[in-house]
N, C-alpha and C. Protein backbone atom coordinates (compact mmCIF):
# COMPACT_ATOMS: atom_id res chain seq x y z
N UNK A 1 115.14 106.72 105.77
CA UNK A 1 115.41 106.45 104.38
C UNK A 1 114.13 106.00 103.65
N UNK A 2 113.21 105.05 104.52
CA UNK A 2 112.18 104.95 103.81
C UNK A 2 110.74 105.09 104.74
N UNK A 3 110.97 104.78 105.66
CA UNK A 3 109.90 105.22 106.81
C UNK A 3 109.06 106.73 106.65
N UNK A 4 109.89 107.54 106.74
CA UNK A 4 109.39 108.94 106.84
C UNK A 4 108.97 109.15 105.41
N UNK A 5 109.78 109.16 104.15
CA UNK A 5 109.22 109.44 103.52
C UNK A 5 107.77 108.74 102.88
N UNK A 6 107.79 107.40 102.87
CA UNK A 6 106.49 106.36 102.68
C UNK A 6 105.38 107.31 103.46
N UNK A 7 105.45 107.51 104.47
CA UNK A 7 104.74 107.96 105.62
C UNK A 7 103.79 109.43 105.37
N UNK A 8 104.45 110.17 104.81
CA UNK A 8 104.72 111.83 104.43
C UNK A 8 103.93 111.06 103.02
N UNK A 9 104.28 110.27 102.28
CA UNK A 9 103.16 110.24 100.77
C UNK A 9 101.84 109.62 101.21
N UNK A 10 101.85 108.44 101.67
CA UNK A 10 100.73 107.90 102.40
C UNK A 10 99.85 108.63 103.14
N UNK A 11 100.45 109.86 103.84
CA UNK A 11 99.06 110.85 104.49
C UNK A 11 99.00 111.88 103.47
N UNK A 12 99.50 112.28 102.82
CA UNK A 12 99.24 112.77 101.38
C UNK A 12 97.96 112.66 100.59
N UNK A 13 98.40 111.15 100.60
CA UNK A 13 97.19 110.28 99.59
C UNK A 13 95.97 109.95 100.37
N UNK A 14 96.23 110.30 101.48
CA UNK A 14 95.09 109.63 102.30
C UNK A 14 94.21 111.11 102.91
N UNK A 15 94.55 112.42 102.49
CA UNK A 15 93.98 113.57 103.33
C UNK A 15 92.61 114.03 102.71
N UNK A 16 91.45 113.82 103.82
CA UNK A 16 91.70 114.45 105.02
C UNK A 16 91.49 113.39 105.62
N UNK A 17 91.82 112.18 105.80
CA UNK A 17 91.95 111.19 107.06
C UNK A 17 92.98 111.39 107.92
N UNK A 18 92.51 111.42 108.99
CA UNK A 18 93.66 111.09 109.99
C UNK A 18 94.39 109.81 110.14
N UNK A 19 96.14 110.34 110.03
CA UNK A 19 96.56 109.59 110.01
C UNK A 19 97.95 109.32 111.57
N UNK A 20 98.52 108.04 111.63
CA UNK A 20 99.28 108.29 112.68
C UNK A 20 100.22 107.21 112.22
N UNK A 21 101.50 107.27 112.84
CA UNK A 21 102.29 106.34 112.38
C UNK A 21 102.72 105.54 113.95
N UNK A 22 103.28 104.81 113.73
CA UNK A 22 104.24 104.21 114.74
C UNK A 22 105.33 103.39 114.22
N UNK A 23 106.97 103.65 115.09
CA UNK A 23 108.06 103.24 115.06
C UNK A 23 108.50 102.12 115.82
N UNK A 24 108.11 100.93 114.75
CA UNK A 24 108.39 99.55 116.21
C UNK A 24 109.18 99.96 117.00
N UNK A 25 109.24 99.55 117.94
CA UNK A 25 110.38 99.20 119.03
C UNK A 25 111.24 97.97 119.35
N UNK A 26 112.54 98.02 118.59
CA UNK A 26 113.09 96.81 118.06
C UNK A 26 114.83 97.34 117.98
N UNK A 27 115.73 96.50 117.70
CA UNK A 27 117.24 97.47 117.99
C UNK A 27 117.47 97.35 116.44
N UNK A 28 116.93 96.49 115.59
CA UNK A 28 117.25 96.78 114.07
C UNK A 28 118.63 96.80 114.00
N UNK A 29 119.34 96.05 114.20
CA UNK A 29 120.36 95.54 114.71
C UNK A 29 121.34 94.07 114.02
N UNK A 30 122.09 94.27 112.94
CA UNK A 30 123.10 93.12 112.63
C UNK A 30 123.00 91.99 113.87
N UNK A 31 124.06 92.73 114.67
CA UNK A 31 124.37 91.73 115.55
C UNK A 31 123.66 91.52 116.63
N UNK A 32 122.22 91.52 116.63
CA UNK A 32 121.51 91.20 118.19
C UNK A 32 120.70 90.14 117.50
N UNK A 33 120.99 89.06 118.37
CA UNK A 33 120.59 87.79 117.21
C UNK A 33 118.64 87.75 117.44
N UNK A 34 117.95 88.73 118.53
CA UNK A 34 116.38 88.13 118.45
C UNK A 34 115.87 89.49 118.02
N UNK A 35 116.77 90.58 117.35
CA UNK A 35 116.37 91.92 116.94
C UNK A 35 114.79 91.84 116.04
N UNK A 36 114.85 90.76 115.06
CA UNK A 36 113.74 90.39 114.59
C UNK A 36 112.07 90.04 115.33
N UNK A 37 112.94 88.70 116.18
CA UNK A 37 111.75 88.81 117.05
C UNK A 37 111.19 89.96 118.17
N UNK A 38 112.29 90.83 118.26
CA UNK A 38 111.73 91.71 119.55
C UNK A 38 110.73 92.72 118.80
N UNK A 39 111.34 92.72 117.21
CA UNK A 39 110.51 94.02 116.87
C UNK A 39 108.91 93.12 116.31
N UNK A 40 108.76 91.82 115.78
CA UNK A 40 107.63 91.21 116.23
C UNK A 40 107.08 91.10 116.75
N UNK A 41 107.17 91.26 117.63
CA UNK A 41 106.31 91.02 119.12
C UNK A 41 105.99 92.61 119.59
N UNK A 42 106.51 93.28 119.38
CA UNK A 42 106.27 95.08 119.49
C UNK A 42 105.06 95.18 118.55
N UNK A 43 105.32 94.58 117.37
CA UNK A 43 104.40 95.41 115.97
C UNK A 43 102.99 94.59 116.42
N UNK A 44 103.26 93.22 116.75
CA UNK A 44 101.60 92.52 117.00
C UNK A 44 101.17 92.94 118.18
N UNK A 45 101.19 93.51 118.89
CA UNK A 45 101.12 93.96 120.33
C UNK A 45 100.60 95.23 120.48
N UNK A 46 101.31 96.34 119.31
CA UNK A 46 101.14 97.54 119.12
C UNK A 46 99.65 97.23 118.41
N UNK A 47 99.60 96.28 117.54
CA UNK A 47 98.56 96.30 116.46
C UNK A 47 96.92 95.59 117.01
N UNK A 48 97.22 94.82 118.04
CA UNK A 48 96.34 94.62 118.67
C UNK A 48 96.02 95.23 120.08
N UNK A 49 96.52 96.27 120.40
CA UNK A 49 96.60 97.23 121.42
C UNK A 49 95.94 98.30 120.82
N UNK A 50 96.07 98.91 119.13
CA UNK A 50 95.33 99.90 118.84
C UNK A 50 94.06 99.36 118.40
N UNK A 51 93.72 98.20 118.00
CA UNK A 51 92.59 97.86 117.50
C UNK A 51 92.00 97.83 118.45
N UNK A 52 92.11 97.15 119.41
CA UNK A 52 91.19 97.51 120.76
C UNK A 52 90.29 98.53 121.22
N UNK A 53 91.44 99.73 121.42
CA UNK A 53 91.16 100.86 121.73
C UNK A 53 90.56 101.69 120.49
N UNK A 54 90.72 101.09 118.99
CA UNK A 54 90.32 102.02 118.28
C UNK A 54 89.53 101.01 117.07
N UNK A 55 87.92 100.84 117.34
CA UNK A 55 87.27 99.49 116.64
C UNK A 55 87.33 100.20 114.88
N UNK A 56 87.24 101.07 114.64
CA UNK A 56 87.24 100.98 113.44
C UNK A 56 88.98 101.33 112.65
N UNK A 57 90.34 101.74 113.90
CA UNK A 57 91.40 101.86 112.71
C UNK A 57 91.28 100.69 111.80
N UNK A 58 91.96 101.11 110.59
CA UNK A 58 92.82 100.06 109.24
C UNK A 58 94.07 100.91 109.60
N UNK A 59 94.61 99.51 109.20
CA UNK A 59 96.65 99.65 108.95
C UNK A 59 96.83 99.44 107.95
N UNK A 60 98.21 100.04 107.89
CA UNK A 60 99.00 99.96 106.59
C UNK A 60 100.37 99.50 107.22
N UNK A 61 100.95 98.34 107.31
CA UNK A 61 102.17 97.82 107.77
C UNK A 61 103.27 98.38 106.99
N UNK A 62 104.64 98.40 107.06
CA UNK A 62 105.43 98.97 106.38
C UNK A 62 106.64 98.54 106.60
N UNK A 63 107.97 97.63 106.08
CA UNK A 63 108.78 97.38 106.99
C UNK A 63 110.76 97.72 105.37
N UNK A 64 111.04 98.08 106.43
CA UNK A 64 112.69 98.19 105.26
C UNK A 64 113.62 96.89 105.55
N UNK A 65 113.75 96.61 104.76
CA UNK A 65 115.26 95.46 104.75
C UNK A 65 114.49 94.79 106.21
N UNK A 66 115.48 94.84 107.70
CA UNK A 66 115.41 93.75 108.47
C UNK A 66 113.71 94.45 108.98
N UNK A 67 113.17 95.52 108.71
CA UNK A 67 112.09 95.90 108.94
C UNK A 67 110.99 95.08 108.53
N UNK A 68 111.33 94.36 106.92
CA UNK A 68 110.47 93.66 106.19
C UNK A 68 110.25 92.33 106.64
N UNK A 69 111.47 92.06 107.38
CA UNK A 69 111.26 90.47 108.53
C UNK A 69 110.24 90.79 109.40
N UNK A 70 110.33 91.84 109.80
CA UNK A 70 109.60 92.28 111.65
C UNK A 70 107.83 92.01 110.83
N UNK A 71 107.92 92.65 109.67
CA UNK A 71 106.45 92.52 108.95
C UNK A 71 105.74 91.13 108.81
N UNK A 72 106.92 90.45 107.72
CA UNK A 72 106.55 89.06 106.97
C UNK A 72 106.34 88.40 108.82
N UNK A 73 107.04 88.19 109.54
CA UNK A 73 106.93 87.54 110.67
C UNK A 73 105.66 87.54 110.99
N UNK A 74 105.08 89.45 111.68
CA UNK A 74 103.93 89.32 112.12
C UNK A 74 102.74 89.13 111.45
N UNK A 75 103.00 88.84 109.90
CA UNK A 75 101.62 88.39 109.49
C UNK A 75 101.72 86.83 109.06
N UNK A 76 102.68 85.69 109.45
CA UNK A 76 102.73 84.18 109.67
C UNK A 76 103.61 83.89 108.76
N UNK A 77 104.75 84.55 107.89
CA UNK A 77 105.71 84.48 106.83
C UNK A 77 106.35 84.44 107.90
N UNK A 78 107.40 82.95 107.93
CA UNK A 78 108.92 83.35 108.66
C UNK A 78 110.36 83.81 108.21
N UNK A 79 110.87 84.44 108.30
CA UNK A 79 111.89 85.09 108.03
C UNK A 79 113.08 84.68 108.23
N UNK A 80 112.52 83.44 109.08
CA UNK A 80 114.31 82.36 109.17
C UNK A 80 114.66 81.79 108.00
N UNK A 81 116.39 82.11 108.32
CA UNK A 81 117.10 81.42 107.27
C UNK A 81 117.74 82.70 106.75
N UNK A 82 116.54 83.96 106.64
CA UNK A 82 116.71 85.56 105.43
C UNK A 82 118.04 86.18 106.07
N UNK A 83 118.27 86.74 105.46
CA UNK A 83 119.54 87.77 106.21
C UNK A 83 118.86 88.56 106.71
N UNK A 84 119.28 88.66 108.50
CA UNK A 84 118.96 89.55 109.49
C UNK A 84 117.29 88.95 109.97
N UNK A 85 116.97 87.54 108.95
CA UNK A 85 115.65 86.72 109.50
C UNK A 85 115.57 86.63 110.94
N UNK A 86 114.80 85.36 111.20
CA UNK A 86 114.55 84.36 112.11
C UNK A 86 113.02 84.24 111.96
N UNK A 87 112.85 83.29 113.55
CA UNK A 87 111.42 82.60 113.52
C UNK A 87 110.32 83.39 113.96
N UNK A 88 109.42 83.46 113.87
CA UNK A 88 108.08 84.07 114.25
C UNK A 88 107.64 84.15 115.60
N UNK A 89 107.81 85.21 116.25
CA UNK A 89 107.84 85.17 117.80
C UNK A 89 106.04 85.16 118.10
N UNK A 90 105.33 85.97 117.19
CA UNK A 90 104.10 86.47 117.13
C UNK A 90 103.24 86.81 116.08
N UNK A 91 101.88 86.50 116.13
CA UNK A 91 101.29 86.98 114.88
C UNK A 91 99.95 87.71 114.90
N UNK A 92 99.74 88.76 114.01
CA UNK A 92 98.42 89.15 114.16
C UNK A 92 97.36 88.14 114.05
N UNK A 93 96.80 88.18 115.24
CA UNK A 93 95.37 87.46 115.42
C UNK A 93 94.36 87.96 114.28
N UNK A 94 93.84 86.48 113.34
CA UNK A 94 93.14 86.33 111.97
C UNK A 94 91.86 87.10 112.27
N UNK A 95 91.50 87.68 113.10
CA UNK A 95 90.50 88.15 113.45
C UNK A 95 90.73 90.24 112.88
N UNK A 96 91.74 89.97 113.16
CA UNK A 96 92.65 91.84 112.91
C UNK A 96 92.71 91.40 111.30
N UNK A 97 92.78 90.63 110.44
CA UNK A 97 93.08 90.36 109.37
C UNK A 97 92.60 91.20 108.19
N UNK A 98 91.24 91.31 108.08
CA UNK A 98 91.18 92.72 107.57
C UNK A 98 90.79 93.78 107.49
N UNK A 99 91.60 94.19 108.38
CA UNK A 99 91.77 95.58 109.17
C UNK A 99 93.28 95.74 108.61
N UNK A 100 94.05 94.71 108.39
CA UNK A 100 95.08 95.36 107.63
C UNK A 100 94.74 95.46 106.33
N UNK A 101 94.97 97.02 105.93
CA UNK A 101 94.26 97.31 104.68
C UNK A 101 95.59 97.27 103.40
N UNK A 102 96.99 97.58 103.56
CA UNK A 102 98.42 97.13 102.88
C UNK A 102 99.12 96.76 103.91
N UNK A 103 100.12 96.58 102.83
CA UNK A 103 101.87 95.96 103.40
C UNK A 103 102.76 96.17 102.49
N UNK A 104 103.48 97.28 102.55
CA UNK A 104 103.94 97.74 101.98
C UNK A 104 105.71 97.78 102.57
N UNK A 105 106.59 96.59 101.62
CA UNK A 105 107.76 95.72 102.09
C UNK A 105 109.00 96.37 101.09
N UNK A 106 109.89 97.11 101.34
CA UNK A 106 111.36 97.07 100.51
C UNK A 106 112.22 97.07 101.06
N UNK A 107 112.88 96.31 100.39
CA UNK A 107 114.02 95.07 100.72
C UNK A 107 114.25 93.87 101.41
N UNK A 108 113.26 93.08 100.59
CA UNK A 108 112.74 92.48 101.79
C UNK A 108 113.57 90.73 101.63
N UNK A 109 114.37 90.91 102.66
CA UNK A 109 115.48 89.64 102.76
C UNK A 109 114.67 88.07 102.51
N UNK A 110 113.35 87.98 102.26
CA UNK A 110 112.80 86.63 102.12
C UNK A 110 112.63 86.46 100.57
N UNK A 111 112.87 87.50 100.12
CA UNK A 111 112.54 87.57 98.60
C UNK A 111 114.23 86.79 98.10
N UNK A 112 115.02 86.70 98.68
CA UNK A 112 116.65 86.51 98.29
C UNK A 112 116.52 84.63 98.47
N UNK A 113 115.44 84.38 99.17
CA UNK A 113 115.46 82.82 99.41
C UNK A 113 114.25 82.18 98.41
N UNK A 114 113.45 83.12 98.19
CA UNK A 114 112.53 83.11 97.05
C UNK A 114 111.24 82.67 97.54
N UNK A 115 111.12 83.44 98.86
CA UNK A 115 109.53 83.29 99.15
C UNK A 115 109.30 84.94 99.30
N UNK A 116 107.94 84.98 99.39
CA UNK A 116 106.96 86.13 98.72
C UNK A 116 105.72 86.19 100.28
N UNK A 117 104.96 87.18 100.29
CA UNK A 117 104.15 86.97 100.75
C UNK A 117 102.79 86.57 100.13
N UNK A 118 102.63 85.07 100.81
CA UNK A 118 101.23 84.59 99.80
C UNK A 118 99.64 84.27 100.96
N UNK A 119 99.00 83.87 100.21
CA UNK A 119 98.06 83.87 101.30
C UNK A 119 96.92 85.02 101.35
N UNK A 120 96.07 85.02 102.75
CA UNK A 120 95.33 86.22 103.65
C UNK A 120 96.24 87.62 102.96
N UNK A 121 97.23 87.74 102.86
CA UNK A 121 97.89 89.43 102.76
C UNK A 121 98.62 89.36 101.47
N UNK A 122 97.94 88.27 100.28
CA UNK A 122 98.90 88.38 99.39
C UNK A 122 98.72 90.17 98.32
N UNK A 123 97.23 89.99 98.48
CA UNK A 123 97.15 91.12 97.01
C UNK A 123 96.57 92.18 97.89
N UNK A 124 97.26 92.55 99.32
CA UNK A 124 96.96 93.76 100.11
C UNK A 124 98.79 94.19 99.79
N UNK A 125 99.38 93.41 99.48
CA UNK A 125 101.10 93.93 99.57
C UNK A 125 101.16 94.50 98.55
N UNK A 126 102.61 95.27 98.53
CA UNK A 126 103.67 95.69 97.56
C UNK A 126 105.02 95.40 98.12
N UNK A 127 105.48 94.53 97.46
CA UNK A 127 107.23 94.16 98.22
C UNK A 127 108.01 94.85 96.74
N UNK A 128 108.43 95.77 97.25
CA UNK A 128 109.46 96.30 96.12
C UNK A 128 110.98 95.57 96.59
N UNK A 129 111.56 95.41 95.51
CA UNK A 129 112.90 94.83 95.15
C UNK A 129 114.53 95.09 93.90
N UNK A 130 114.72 96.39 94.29
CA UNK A 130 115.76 96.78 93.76
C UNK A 130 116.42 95.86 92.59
N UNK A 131 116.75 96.56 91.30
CA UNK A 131 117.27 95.49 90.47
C UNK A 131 118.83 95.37 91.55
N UNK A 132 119.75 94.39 91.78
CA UNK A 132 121.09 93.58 92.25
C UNK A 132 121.08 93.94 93.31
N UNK A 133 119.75 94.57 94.34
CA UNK A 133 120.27 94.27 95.99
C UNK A 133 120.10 93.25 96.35
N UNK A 134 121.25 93.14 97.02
CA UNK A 134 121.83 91.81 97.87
C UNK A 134 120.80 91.04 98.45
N UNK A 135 120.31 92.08 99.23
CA UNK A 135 119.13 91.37 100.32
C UNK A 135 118.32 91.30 99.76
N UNK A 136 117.27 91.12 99.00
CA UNK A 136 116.16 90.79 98.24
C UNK A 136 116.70 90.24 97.24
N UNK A 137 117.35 90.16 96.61
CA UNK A 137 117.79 89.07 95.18
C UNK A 137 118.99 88.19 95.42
N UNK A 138 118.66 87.29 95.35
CA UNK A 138 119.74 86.17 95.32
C UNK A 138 120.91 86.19 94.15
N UNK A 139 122.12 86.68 94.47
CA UNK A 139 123.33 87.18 93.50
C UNK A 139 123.33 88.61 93.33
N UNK A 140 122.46 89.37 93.81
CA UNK A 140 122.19 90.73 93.92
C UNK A 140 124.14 91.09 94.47
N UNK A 141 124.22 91.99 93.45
CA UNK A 141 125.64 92.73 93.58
C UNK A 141 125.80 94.12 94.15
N UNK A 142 124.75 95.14 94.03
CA UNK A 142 124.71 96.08 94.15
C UNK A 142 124.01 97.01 95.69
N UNK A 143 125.09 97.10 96.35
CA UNK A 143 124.43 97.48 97.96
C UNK A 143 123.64 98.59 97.77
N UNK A 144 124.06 99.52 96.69
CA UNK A 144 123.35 100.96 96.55
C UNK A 144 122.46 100.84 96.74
N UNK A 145 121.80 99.26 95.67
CA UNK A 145 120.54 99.50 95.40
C UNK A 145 119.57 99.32 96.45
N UNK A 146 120.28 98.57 97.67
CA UNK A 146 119.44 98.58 98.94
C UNK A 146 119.09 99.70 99.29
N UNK A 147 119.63 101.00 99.46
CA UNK A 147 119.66 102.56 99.72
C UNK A 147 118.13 103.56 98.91
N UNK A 148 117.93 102.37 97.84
CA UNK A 148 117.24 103.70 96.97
C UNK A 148 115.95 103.40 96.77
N UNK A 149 115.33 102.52 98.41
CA UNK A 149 113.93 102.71 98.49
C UNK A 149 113.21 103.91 98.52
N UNK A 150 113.59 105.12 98.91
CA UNK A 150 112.76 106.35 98.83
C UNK A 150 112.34 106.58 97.31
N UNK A 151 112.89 106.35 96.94
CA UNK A 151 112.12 107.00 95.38
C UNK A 151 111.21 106.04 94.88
N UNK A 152 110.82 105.26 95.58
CA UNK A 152 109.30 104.28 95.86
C UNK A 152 107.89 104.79 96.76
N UNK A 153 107.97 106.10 97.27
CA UNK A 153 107.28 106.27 98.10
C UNK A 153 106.35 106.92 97.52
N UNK A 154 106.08 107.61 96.52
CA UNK A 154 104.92 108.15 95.36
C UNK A 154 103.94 106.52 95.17
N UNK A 155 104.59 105.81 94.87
CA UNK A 155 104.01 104.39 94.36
C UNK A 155 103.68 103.50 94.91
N UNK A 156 104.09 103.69 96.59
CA UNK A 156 103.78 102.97 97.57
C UNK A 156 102.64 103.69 98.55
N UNK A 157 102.41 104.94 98.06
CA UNK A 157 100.94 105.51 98.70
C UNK A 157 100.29 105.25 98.02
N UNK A 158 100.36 105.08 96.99
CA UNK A 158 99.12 105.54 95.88
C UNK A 158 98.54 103.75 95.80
N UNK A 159 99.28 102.51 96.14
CA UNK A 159 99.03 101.76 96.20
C UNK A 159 98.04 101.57 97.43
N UNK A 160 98.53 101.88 98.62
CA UNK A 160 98.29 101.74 99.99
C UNK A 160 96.84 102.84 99.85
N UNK A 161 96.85 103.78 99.18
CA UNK A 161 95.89 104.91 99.35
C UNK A 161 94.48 103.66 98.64
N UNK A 162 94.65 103.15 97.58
CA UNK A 162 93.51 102.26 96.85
C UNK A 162 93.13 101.36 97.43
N UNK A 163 94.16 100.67 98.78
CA UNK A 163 93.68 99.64 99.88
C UNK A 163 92.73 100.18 100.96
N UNK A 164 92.90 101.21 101.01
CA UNK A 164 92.43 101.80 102.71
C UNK A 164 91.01 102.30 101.92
C-alpha cells in the first residue's frame, strides 16, 4: 500500500543510482505484543550490517502505521504508549547518523500522542498524516484515511530524492 509504491518513485527520482530496498523482518502484527521490537532490532541490524559491507551506502528509512514505530524506535523516538507502539529494543549507532539521508513516516501512531520526530533526524523526515486517521491524530475518525498513503509517494521521493 505504501512500501512498493514509495519505493518505485524514490528510484525514479533517484536514476541512474542504484538503488535497493529491504523488507524488515517483523510479523507487523496487532496481536504479537514485541512485533515492534522484533522489527527494530531487524531494521538496526540490517542497517548496520549494510553499512559495513557497503562504506559509502545512504538510506532512506521508510515505515507505514506500525512500520512508523519500527522507524521512530530505531532512530531513539519510543513508540510506547502509540497504538501498535512499545519500547526501543535498538538504535542506530550515532556514528551511521548521517548516512541516513530521509525518513520518510505515514501514519505514524506517535503523532496521535503528539510527539514528532525531533532532534539528529528532525529536518531529514517527512511524517505524513492523513486529515481524521485514527492512528496519527488524536480523535481522528476516519480509518480510510489510514489507507490513502499511496497517493503520497510522488512527494515523498521528491523529498527523499533532495536528501540523498
Amino acid at each position: 500500500m505504501v512500501g512498493d509504491p514509495v519505493y518505485q518513485a524514490v528510484r525514479n527520482s533517484l536514476r541512474p543510482r542504484t538503488l535497493s530496498s529491504y523488507r524488515v523482518d517483523y510479523p507487523a502484527d496487532l496481536g504479537e505484543p514485541a512485533s515492534v521490537q522484533k522489527g527494530n532490532t531487524d531494521l538496526v541490524n540490517h542497517v548496520k550490517a549494510q553499512a559495513a559491507a557497503c562504506p559509502q551506502q545512504r538510506f532512506v528509512l521508510v515505515g507505514y502505521s506500525q512500520g512508523a514505530n519500527v522507524v521512530d524506535n530505531s532512530i531513539g523516538i519510543s513508540s510506547e504508549g502509540a497504538v501498535v507502539g512499545g519500547p526501543i529494543a535498538a538504535t542506530i549507532p550515532a556514528e551511521l547518523a548521517p548516512r541516513i539521508a530521509a525518513i520518510l513516516l505515514f501514519g505514524n501512531p506517535i503523532r496521535a500522542l503528539g510527539r514528532q520526530v525531533t532532534g539528529t533526524y528532525q529536518s531529514r523526515t517527512k511524517d505524513y498524516c492523513a486529515d481524521g486517521d485514527p492512528i496519527c491524530q488524536a480523535g481522528g475518525f476516519n480509518f480510510l484515511a489510514h489507507l490513502s498513503y499511496g497517493n503520497k509517494a510522488a512527494d515523498a521521493a521528491a523529498f527523499a530524492a533532495a536528501k540523498v
